[in-house]
Protein backbone atom coordinates (compact mmCIF):
# COMPACT_ATOMS: atom_id res chain seq x y z
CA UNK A 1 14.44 -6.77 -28.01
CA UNK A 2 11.77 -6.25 -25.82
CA UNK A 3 12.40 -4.65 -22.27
CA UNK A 4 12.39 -6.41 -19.01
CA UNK A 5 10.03 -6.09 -16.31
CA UNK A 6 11.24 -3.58 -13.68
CA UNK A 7 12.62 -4.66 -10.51
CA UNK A 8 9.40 -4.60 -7.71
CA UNK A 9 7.12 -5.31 -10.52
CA UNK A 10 3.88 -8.18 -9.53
CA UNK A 11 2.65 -9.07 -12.99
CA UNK A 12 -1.26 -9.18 -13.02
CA UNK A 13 -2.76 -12.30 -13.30
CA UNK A 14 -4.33 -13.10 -16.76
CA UNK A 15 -6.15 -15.46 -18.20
CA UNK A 16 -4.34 -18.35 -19.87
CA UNK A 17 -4.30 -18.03 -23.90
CA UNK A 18 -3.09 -20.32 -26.31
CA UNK A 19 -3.18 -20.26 -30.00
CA UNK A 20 -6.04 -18.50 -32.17
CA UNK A 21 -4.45 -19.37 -35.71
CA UNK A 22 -1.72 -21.40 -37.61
CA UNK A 23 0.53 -18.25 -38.08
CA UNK A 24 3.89 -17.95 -36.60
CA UNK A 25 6.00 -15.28 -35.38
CA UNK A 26 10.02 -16.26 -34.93
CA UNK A 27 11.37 -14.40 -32.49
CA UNK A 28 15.03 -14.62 -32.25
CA UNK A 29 16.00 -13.32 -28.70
CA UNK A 30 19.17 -13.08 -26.31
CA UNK A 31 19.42 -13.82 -22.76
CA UNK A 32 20.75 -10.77 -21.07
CA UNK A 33 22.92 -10.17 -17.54
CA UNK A 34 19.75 -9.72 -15.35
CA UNK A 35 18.32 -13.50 -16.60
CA UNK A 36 21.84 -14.70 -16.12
CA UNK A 37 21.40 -17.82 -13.43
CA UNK A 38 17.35 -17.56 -13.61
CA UNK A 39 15.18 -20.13 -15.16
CA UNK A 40 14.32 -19.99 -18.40
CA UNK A 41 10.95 -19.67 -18.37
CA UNK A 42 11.31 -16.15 -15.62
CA UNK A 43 13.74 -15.40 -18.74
CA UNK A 44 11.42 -15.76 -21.59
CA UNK A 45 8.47 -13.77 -19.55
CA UNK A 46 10.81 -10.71 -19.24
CA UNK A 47 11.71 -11.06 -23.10
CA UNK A 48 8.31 -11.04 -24.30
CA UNK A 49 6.90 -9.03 -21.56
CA UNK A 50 3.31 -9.25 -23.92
CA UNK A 51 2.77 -12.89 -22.97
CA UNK A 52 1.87 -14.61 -20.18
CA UNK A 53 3.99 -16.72 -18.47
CA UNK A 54 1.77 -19.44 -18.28
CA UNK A 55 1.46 -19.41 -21.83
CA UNK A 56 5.16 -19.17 -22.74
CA UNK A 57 5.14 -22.28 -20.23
CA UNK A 58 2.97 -24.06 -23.01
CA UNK A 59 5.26 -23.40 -25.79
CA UNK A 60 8.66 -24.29 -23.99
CA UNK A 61 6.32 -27.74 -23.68
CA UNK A 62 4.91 -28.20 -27.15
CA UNK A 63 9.24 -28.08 -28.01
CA UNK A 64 8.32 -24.49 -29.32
CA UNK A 65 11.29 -23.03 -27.90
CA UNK A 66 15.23 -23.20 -28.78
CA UNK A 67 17.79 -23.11 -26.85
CA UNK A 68 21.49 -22.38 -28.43
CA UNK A 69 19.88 -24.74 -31.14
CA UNK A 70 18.28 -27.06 -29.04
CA UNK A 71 14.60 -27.62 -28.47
CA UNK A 72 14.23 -27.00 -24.95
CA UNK A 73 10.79 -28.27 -22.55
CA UNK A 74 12.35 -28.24 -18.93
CA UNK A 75 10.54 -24.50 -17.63
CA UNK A 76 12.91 -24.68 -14.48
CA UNK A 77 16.56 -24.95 -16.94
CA UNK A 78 19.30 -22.42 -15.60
CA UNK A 79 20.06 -19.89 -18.64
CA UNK A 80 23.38 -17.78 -19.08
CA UNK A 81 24.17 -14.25 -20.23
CA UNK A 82 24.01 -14.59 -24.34
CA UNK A 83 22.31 -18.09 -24.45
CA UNK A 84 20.38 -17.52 -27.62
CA UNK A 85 16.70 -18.41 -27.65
CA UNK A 86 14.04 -18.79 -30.85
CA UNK A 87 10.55 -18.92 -29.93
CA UNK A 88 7.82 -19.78 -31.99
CA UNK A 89 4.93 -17.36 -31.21
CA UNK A 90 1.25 -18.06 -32.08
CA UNK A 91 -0.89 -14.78 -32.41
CA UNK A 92 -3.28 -14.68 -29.73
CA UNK A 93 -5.54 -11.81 -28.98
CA UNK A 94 -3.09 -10.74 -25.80
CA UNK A 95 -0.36 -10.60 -28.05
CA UNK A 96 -1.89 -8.42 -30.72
CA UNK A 97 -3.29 -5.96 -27.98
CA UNK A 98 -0.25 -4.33 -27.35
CA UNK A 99 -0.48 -1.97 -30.04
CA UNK A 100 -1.12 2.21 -30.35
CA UNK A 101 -4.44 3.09 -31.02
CA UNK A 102 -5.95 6.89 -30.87
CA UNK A 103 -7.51 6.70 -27.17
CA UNK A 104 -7.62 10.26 -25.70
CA UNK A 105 -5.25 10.19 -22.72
CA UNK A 106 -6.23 13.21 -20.25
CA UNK A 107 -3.05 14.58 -19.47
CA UNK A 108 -2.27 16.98 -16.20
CA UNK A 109 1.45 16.84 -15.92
CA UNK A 110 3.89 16.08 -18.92
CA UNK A 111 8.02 16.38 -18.48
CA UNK A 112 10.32 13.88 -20.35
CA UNK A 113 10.12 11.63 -17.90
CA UNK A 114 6.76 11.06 -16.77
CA UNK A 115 3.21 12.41 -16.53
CA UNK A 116 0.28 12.12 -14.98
CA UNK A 117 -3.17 10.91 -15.98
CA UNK A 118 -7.01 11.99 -14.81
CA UNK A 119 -8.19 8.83 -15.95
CA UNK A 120 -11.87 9.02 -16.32
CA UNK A 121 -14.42 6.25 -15.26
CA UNK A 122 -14.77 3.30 -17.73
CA UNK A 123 -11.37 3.90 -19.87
CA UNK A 124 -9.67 0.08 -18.85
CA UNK A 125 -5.98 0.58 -17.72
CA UNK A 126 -4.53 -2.75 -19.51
CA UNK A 127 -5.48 -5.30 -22.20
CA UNK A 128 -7.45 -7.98 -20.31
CA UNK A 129 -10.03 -11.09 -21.46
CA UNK A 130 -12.74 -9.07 -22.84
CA UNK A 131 -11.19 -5.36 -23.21
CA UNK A 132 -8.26 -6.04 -25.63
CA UNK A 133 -8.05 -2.94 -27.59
CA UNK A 134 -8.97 0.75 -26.44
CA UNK A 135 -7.39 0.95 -22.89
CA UNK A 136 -5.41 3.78 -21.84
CA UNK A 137 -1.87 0.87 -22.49
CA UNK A 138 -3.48 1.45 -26.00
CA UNK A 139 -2.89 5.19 -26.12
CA UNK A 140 -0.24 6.18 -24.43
CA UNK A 141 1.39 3.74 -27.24
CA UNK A 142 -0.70 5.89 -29.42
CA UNK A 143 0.68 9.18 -28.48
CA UNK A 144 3.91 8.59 -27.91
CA UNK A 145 6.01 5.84 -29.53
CA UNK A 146 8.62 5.72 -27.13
CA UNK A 147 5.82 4.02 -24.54
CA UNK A 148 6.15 0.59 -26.88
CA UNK A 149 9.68 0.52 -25.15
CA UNK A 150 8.52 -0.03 -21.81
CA UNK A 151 6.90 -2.86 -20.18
CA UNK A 152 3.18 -2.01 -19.74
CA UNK A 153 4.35 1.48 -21.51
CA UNK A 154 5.53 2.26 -18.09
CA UNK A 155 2.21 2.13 -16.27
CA UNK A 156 3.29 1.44 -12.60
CA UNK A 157 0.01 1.18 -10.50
CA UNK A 158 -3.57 0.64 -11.62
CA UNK A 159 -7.25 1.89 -11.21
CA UNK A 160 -9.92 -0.62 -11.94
CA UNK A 161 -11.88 0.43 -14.78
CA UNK A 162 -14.96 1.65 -13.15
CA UNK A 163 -12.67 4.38 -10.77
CA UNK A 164 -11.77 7.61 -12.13
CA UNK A 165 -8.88 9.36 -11.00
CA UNK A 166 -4.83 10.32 -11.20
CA UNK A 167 -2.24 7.72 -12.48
CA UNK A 168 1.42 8.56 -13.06
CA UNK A 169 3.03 6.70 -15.89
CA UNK A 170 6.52 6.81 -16.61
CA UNK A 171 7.97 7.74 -20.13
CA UNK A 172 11.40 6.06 -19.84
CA UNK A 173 12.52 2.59 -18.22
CA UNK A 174 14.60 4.20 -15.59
CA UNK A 175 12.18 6.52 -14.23
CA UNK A 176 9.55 3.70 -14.41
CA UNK A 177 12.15 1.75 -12.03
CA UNK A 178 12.15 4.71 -9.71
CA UNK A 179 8.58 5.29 -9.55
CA UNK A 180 8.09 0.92 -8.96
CA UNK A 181 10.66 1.84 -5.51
CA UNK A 182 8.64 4.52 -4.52
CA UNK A 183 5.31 2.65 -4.78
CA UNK A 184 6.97 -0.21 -2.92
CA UNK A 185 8.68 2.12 0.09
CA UNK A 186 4.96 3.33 0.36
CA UNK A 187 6.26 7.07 -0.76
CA UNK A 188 3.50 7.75 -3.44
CA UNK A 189 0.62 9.13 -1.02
CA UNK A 190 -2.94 8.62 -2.98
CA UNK A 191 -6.21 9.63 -1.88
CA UNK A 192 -9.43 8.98 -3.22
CA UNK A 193 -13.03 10.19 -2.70
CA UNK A 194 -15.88 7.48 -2.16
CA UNK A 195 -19.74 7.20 -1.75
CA UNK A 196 -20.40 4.75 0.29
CA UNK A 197 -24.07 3.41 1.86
CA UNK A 198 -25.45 4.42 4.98
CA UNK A 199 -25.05 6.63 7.75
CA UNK A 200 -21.02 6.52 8.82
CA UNK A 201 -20.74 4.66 12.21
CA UNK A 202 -18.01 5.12 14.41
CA UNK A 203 -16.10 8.32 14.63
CA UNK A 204 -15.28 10.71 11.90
CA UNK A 205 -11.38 8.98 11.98
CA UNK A 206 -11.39 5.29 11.12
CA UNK A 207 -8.10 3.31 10.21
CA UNK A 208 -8.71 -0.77 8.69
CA UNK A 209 -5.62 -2.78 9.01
CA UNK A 210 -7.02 -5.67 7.21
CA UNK A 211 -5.29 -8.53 5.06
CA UNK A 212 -6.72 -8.84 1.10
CA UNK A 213 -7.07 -11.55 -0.29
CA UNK A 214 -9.06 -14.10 -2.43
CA UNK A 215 -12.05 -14.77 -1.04
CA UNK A 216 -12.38 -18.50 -0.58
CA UNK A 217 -16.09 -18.62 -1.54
CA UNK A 218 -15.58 -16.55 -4.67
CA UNK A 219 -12.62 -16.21 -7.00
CA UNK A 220 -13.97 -13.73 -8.87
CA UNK A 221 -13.67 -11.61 -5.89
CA UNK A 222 -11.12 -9.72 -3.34
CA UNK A 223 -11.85 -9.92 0.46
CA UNK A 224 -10.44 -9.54 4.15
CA UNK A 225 -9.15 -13.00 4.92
CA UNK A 226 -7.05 -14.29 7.77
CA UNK A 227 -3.60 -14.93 6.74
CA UNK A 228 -3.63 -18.21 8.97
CA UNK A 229 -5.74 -19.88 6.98
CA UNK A 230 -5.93 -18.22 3.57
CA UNK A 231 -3.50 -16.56 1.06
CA UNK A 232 -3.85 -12.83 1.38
CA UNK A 233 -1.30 -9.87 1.32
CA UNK A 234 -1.44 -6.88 4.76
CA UNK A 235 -3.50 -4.19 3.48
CA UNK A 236 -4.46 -0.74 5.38
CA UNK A 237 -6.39 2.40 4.60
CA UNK A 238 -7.29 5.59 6.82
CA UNK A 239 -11.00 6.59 6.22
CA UNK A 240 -12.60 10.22 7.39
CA UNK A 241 -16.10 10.62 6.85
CA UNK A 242 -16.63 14.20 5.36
CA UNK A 243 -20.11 14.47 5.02
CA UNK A 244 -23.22 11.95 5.52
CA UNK A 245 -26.49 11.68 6.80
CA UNK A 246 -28.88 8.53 7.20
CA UNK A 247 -28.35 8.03 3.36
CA UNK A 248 -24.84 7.48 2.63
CA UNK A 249 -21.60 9.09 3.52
CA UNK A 250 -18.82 11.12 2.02
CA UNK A 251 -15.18 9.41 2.75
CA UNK A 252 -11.52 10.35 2.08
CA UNK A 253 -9.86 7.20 1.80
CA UNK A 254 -5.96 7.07 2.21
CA UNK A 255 -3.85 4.16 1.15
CA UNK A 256 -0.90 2.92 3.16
CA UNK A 257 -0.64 -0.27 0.91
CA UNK A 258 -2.11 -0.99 -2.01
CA UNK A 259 -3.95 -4.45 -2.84
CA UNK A 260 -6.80 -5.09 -5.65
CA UNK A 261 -9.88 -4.04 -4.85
CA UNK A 262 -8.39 -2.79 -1.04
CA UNK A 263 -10.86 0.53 -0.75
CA UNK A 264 -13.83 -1.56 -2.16
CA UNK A 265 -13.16 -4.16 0.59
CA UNK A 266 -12.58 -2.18 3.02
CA UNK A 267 -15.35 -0.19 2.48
CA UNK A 268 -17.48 -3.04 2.31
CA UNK A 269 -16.16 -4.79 5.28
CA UNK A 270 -17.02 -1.56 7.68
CA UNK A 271 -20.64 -1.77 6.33
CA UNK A 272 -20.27 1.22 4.06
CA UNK A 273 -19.77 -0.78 0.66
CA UNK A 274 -19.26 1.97 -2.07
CA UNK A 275 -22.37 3.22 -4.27
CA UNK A 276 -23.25 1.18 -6.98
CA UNK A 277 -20.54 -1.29 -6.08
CA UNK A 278 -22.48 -4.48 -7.04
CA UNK A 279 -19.37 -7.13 -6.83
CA UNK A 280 -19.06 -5.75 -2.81
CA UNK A 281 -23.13 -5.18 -2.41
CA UNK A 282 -23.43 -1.57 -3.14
CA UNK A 283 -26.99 -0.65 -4.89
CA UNK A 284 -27.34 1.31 -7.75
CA UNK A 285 -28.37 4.96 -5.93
CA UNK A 286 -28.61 8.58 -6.48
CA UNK A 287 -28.08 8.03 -9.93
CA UNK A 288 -24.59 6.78 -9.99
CA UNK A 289 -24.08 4.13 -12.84
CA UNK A 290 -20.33 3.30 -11.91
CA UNK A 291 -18.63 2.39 -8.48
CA UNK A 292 -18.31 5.69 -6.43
CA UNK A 293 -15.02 6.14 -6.01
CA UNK A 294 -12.48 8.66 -7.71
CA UNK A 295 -8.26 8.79 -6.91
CA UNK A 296 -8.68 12.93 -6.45
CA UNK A 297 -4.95 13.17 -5.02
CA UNK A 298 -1.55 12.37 -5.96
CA UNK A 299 1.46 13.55 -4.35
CA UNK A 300 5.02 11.89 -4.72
CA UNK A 301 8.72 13.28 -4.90
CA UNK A 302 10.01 13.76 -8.70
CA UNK A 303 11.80 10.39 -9.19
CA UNK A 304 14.68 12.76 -11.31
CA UNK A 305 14.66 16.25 -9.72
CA UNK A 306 13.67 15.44 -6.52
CA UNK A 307 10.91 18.51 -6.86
CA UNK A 308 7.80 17.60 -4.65
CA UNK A 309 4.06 16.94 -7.33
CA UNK A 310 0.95 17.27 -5.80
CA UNK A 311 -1.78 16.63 -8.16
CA UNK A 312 -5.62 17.40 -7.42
CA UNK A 313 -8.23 15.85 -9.88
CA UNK A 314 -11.66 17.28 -9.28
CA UNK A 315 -14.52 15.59 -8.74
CA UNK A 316 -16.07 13.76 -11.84
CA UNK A 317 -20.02 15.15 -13.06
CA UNK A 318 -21.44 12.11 -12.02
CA UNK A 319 -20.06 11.91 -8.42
CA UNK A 320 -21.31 15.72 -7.79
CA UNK A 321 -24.74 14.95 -9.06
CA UNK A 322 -24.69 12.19 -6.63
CA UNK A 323 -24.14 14.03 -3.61
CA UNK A 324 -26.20 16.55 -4.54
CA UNK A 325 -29.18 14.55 -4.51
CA UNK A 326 -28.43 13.01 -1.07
CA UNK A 327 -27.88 16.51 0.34
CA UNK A 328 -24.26 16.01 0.68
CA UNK A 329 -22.01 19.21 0.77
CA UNK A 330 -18.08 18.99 -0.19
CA UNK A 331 -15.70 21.32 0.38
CA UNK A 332 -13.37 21.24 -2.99
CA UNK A 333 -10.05 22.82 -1.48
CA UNK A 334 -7.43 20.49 -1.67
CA UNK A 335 -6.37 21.04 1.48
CA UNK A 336 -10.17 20.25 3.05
């Protein structure tokens, strides 16, 4: 049976996919103690964790799913521990992306329970519309079977494909659960290095407590919104500028929350919109192909042993080469 999401867990939102040929999967499936009481179509998307929900909402409709023996349309239908469900599953390409493939995972930290990633810039975290096969979902599957087990194969937080940096991933479902707590009490600290555009303004010590959100004028796109008249979610980041002149600036950026896109738009909205950022208005400069930003720190109490990590991820080629042709200096200690 395929696991559950974990409690805490905000499913991504997908694109809606229906069905690419006229072949069938029957998946014979049983409604466990956490669905007990929940509708049935919050039931069938933590069964078959792969799909969408809004595409499990089009079978239930099309009569594609039984219920004890029953074709069953009604999305909002109370379900009960050991209800039996069949589903009839067309292939689609975001079901068939869930599958191991040989992508190199960089691996800093491995114990049984979880490790941690130095995910480099381009490598997409999870299957999406136009990336469905050779993201880093794809090899942890690949080098470790155990990671088909787990929802998302017990990636807990993202990077957008164009950041480099540290990710920790669980490798079983209970430490996954932990690590989703600790996200959510805000006690995974994670810093990142950016390059943003012009001289810093202000002093060295800024703080944006800023709601994210969609922005109203472009869907395709995060921004700061005001949560009295648009949909957003309270979003904050520390920023201290560690090196700049009139070209561009240096910035340790701290999350206290962590929204799509939130250093991007943050950045952006102080006037400092990250090197080669084009979605936020960064320009392509000092030879940086990529958005300038890298998750160089990672620092969170074991989830099992209780041992304090700290993680440092040094500062990708391409970054480096960057500052060094804007006369930038950077002091690599982990402490600096």
């Amino acid at each position: 049976m395929a696991a559950a999401q974990p409690p805490g867990w905000q499913e991504p939102e997908e694109e809606e996919q229906g069905p690419e040929s006229s072949e069938v999967e029957v998946r014979s499936l049983s409604v466990g103690a956490s669905q007990h009481g929940g509708r049935l179509d919050k039931a069938l998307a933590e069964l078959v964790p792969e799909l969408s929900r809004s595409y499990l909402q089009q079978l239930l409709a099309q009569g594609l799913v039984c219920l004890n023996g029953a074709a069953s349309c009604k999305p909002a239908h109370k379900v009960k521990a050991g209800d039996a469900l069949v589903v009839e599953i067309r292939p689609t390409q975001q079901s068939q992306a869930f599958k191991p493939e040989a992508v190199p995972v960089p691996v800093v930290f491995e114990d049984a329970h979880l490790l941690v990633v130095n995910k480099p810039a381009g490598l997409v975290v999870h299957p999406a519309p136009g990336h469905w096969s050779g993201t880093l979902l794809n090899g942890l599957m690949g080098r470790d079977p155990k990671a088909m087990l787990l929802p998302r194969a017990g990636i807990v937080h993202r990077l957008d494909k164009d950041t480099s940096g540290l990710m920790v991933v669980a490798r079983e479902r209970a430490t996954m659960d932990a690590l989703v707590r600790l996200i959510a009490q805000r006690q995974v600290s994670r810093q990142y290095l950016a390059l943003g555009h012009r001289a810093w303004q202000g002093g060295a010590l800024r703080t944006v407590d800023a709601a994210v959100g969609r922005d109203p004028r472009n869907r395709l796109r995060m921004a700061v919104v005001d949560l009295a008249q648009h949909a957003g979610k309270p979003a904050r980041t520390d920023f201290e500028c560690l090196a700049g002149n009139d070209l561009g600036c240096l910035v340790r950026c701290t999350l206290h929350t962590g929204r799509t896109h939130q250093i991007r738009v943050h950045m952006a909205s102080m006037g400092h919109p990250l090197v080669a950022d084009a979605l936020y208005g960064g320009g392509v400069a000092a030879g940086m192909a990529r958005q300038a930003l890298h998750a160089y720190r990672l620092a969170f109490g074991h989830p099992v042993t209780g041992q304090p990590l700290e993680f440092h991820a040094p500062l990708p080629g391409d970054m480096q080469q960057a500052l060094l042709q804007w006369g930038l200096g950077y002091n690599p200690d982990p402490a600096a």
